[in-house]
PDB file of N, CA and C in Angstrom:
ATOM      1  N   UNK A   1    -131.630 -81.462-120.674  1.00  0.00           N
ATOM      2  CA  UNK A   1    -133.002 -81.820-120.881  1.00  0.00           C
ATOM      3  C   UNK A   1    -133.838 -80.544-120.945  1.00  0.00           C
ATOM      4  N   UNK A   2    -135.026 -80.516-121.870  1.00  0.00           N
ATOM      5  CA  UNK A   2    -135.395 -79.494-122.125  1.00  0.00           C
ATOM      6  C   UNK A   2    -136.481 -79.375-121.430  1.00  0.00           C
ATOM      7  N   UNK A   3    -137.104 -78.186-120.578  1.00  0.00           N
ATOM      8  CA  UNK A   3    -138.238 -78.441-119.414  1.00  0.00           C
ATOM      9  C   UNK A   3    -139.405 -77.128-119.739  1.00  0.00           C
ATOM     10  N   UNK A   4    -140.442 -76.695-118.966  1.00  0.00           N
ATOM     11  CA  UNK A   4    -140.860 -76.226-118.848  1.00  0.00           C
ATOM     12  C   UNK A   4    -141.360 -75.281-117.785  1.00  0.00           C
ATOM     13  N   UNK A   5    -139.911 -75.552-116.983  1.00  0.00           N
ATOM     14  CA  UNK A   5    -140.163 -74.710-115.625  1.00  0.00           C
ATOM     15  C   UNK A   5    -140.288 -73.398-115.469  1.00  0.00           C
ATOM     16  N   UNK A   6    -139.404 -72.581-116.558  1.00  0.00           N
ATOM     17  CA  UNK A   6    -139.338 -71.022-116.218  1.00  0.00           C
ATOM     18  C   UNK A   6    -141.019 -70.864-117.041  1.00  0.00           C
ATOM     19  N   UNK A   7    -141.486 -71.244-118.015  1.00  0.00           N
ATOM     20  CA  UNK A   7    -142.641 -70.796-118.630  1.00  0.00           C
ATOM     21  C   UNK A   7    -143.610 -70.836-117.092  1.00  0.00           C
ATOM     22  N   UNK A   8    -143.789 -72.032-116.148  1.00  0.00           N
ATOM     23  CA  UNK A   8    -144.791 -72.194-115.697  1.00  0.00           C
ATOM     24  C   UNK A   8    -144.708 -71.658-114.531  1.00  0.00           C
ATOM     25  N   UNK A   9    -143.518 -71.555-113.937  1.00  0.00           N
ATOM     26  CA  UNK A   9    -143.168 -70.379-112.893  1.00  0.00           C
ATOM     27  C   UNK A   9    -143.329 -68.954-113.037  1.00  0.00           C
ATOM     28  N   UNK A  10    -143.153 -68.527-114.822  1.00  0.00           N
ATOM     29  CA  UNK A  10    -143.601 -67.053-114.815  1.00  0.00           C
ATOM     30  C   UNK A  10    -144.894 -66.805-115.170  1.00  0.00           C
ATOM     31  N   UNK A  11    -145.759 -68.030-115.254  1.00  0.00           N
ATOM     32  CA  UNK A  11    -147.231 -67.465-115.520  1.00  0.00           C
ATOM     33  C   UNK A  11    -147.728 -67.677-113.966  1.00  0.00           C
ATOM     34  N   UNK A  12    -146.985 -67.786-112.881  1.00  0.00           N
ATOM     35  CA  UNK A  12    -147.723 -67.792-111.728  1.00  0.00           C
ATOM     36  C   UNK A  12    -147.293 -66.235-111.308  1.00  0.00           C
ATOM     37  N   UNK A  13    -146.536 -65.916-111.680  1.00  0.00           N
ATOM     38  CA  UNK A  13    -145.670 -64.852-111.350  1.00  0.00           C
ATOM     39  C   UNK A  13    -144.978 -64.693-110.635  1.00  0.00           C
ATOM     40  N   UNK A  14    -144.479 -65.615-110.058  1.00  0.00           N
ATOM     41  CA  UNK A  14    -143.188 -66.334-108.753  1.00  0.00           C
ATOM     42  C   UNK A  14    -141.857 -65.907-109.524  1.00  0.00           C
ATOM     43  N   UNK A  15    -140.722 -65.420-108.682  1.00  0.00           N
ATOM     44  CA  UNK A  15    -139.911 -65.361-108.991  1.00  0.00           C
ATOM     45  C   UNK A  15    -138.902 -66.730-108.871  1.00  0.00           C
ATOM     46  N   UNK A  16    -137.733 -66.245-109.032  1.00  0.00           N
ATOM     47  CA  UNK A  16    -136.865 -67.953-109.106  1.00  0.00           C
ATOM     48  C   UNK A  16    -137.122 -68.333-107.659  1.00  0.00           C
ATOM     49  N   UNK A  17    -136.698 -67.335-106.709  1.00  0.00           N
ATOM     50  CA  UNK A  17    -136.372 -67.440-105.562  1.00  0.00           C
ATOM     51  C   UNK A  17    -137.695 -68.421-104.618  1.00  0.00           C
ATOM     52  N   UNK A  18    -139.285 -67.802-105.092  1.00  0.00           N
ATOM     53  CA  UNK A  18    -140.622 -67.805-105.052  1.00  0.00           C
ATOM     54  C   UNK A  18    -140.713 -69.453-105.110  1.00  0.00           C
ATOM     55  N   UNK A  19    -139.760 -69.789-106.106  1.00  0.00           N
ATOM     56  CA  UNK A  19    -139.803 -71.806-106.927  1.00  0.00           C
ATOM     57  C   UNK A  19    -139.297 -72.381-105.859  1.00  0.00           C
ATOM     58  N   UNK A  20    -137.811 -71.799-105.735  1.00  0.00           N
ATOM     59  CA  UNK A  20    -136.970 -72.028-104.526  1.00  0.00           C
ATOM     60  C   UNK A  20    -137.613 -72.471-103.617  1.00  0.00           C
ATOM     61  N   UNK A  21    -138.522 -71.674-102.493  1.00  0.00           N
ATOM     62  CA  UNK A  21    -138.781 -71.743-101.368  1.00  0.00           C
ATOM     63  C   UNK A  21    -139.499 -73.166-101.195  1.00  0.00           C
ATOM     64  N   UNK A  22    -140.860 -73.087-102.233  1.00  0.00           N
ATOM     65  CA  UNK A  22    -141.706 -74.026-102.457  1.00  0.00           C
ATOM     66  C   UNK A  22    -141.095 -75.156-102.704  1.00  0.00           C
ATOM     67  N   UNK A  23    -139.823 -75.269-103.552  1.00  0.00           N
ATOM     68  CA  UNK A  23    -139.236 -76.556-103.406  1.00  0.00           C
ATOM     69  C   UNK A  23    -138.079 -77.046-102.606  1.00  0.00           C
ATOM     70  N   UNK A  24    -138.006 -76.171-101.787  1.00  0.00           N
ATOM     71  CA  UNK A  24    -136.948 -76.367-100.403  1.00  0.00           C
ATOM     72  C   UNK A  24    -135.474 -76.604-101.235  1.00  0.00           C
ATOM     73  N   UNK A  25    -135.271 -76.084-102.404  1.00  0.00           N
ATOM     74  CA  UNK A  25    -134.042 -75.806-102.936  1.00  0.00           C
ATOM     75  C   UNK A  25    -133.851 -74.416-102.685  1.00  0.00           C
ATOM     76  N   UNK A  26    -132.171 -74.432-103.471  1.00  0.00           N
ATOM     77  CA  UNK A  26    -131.741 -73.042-103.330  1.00  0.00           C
ATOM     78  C   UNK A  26    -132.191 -72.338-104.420  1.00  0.00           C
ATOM     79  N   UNK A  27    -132.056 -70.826-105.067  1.00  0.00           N
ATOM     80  CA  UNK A  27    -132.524 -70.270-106.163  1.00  0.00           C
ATOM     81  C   UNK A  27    -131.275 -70.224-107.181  1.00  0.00           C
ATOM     82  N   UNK A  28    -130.397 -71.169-107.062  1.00  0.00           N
ATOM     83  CA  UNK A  28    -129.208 -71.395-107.818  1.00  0.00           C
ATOM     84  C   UNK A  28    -129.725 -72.601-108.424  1.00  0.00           C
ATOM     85  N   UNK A  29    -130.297 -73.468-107.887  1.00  0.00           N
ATOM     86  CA  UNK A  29    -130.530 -74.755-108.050  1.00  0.00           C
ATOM     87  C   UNK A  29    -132.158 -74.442-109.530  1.00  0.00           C
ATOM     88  N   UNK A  30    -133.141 -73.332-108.978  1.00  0.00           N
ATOM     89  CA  UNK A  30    -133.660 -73.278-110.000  1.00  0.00           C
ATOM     90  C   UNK A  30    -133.503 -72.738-110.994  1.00  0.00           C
ATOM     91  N   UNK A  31    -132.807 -71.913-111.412  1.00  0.00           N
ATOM     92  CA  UNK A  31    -132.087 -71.231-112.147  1.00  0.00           C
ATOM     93  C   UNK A  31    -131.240 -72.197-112.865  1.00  0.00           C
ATOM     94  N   UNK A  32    -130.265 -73.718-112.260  1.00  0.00           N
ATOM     95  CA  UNK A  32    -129.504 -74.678-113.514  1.00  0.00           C
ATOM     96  C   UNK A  32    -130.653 -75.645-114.010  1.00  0.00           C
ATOM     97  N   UNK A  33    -131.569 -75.601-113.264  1.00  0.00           N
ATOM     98  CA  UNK A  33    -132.801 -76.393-114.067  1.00  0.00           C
ATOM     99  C   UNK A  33    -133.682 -75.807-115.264  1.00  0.00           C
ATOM    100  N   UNK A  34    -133.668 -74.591-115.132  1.00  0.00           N
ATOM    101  CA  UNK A  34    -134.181 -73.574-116.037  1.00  0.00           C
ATOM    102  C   UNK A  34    -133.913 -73.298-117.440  1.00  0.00           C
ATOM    103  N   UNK A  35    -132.385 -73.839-117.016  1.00  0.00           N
ATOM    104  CA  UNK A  35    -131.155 -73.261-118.093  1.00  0.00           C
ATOM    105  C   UNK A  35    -130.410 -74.995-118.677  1.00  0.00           C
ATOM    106  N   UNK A  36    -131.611 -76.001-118.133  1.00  0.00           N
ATOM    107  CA  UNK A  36    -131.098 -77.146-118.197  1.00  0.00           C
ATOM    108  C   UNK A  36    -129.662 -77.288-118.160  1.00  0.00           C
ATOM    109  N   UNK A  37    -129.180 -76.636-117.054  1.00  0.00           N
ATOM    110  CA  UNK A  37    -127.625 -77.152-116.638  1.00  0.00           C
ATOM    111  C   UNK A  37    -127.240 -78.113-116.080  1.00  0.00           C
ATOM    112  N   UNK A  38    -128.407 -78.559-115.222  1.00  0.00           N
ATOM    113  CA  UNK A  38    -129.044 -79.919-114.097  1.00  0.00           C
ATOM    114  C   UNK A  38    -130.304 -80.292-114.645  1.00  0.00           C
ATOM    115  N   UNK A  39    -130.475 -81.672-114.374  1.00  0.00           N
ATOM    116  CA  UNK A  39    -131.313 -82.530-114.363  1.00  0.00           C
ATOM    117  C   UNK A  39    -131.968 -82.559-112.782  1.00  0.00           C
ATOM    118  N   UNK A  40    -133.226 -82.952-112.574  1.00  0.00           N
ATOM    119  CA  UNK A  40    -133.451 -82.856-111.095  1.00  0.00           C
ATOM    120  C   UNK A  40    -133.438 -84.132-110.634  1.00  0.00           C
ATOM    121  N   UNK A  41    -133.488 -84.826-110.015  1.00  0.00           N
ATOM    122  CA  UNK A  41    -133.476 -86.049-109.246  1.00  0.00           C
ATOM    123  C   UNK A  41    -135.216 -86.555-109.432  1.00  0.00           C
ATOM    124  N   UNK A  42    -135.435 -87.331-109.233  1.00  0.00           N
ATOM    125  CA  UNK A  42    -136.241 -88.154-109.529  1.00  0.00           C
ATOM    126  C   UNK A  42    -137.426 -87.073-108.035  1.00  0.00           C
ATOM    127  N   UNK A  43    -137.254 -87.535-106.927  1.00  0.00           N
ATOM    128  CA  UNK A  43    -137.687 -86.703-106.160  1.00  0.00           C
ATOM    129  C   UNK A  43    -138.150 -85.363-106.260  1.00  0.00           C
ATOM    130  N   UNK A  44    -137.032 -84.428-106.436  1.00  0.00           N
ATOM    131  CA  UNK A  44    -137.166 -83.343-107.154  1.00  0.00           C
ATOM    132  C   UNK A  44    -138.721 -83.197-107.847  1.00  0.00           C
ATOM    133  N   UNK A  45    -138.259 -83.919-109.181  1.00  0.00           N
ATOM    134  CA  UNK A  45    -139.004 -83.886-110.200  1.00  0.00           C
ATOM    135  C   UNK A  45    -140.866 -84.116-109.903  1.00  0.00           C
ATOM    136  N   UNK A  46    -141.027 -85.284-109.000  1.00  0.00           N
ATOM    137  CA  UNK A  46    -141.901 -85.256-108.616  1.00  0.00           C
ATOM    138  C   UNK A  46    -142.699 -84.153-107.850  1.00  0.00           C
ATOM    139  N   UNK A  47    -141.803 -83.449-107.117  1.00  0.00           N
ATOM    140  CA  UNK A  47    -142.144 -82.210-106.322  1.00  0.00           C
ATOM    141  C   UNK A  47    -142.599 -81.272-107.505  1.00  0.00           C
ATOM    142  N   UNK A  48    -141.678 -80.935-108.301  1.00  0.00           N
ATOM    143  CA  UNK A  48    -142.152 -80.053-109.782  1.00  0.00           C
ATOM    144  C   UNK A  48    -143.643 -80.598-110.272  1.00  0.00           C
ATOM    145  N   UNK A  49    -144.111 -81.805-110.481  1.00  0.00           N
ATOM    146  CA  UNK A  49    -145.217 -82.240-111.160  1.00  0.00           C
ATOM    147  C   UNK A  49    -146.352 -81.847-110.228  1.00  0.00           C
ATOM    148  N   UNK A  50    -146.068 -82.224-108.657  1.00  0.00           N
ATOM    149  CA  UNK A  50    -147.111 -81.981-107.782  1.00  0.00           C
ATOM    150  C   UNK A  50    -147.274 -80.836-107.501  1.00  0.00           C
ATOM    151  N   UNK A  51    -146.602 -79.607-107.242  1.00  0.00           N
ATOM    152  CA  UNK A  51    -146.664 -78.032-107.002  1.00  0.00           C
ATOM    153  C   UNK A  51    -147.274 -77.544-108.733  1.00  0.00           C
ATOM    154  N   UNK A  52    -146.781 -77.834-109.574  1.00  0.00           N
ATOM    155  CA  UNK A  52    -147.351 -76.897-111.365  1.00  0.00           C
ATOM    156  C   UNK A  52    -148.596 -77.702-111.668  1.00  0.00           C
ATOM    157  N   UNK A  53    -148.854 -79.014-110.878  1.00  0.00           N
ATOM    158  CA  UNK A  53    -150.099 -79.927-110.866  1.00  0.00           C
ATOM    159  C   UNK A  53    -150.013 -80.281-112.828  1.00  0.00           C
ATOM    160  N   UNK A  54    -148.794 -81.016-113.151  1.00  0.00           N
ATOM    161  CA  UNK A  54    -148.635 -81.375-114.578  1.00  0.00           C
ATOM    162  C   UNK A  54    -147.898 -82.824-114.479  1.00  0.00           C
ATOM    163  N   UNK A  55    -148.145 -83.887-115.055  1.00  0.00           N
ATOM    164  CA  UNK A  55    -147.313 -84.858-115.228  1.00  0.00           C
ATOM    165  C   UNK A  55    -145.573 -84.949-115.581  1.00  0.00           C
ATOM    166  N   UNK A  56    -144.834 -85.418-114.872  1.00  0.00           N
ATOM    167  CA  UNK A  56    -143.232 -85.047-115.113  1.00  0.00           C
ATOM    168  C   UNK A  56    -143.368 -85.424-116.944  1.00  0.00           C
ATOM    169  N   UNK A  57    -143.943 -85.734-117.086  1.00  0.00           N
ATOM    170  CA  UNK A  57    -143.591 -86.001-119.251  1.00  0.00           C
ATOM    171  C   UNK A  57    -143.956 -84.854-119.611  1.00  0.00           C
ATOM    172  N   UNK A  58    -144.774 -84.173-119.291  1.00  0.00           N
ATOM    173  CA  UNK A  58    -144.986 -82.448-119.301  1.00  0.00           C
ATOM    174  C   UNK A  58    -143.905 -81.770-119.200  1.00  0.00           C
ATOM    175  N   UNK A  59    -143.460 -81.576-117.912  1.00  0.00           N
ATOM    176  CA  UNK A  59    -142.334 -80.382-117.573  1.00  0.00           C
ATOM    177  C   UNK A  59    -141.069 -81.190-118.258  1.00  0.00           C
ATOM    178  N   UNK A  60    -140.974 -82.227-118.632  1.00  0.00           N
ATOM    179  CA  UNK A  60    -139.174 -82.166-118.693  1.00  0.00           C
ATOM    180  C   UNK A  60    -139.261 -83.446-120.549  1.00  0.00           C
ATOM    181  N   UNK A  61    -138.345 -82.933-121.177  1.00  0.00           N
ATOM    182  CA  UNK A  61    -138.545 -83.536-122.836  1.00  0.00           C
ATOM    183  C   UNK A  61    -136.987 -83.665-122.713  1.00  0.00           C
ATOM    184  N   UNK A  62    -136.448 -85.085-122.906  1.00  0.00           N
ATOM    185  CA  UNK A  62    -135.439 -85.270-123.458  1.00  0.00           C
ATOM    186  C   UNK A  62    -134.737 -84.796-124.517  1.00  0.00           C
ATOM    187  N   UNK A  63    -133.795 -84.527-124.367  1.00  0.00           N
ATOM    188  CA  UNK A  63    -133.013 -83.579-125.261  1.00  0.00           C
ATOM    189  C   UNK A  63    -132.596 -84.385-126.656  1.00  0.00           C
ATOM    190  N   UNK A  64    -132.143 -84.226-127.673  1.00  0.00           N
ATOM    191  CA  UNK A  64    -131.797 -85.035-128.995  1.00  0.00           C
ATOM    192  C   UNK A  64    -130.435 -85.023-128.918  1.00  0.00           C
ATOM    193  N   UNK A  65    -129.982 -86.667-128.148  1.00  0.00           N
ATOM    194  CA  UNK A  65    -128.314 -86.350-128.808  1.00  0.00           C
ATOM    195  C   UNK A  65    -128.136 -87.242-129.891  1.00  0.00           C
TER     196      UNK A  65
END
């Protein structure tokens, strides 16, 4: 799935690790979301919308299979 996390994490100027903390994941974990290797959990995801303050249809676009 195609997202918008690394764009909106590097205009805060947070590093991966910086995403990490704030989302009580590891910086492995933001880094396969980044690289859409993982999908986040529904939870997750919500945490992403409420910390970048954007609707989850914002950060994350289904991919074309």
């Amino acid at each position: 799935m195609k997202n918008r996390i690394r764009e909106l994490r590097e205009q805060r100027d947070w590093s991966q690790g910086d995403l990490a903390e704030r989302l009580d994941v590891s910086r492995q974990t933001v880094n396969a979301l980044e690289t859409g290797k993982y999908d986040p959990s529904l939870p997750l995801a919500f945490r992403l919308s409420k910390l970048f303050r954007h609707p989850i249809e914002f950060l994350f676009e289904p991919g074309k299979d």
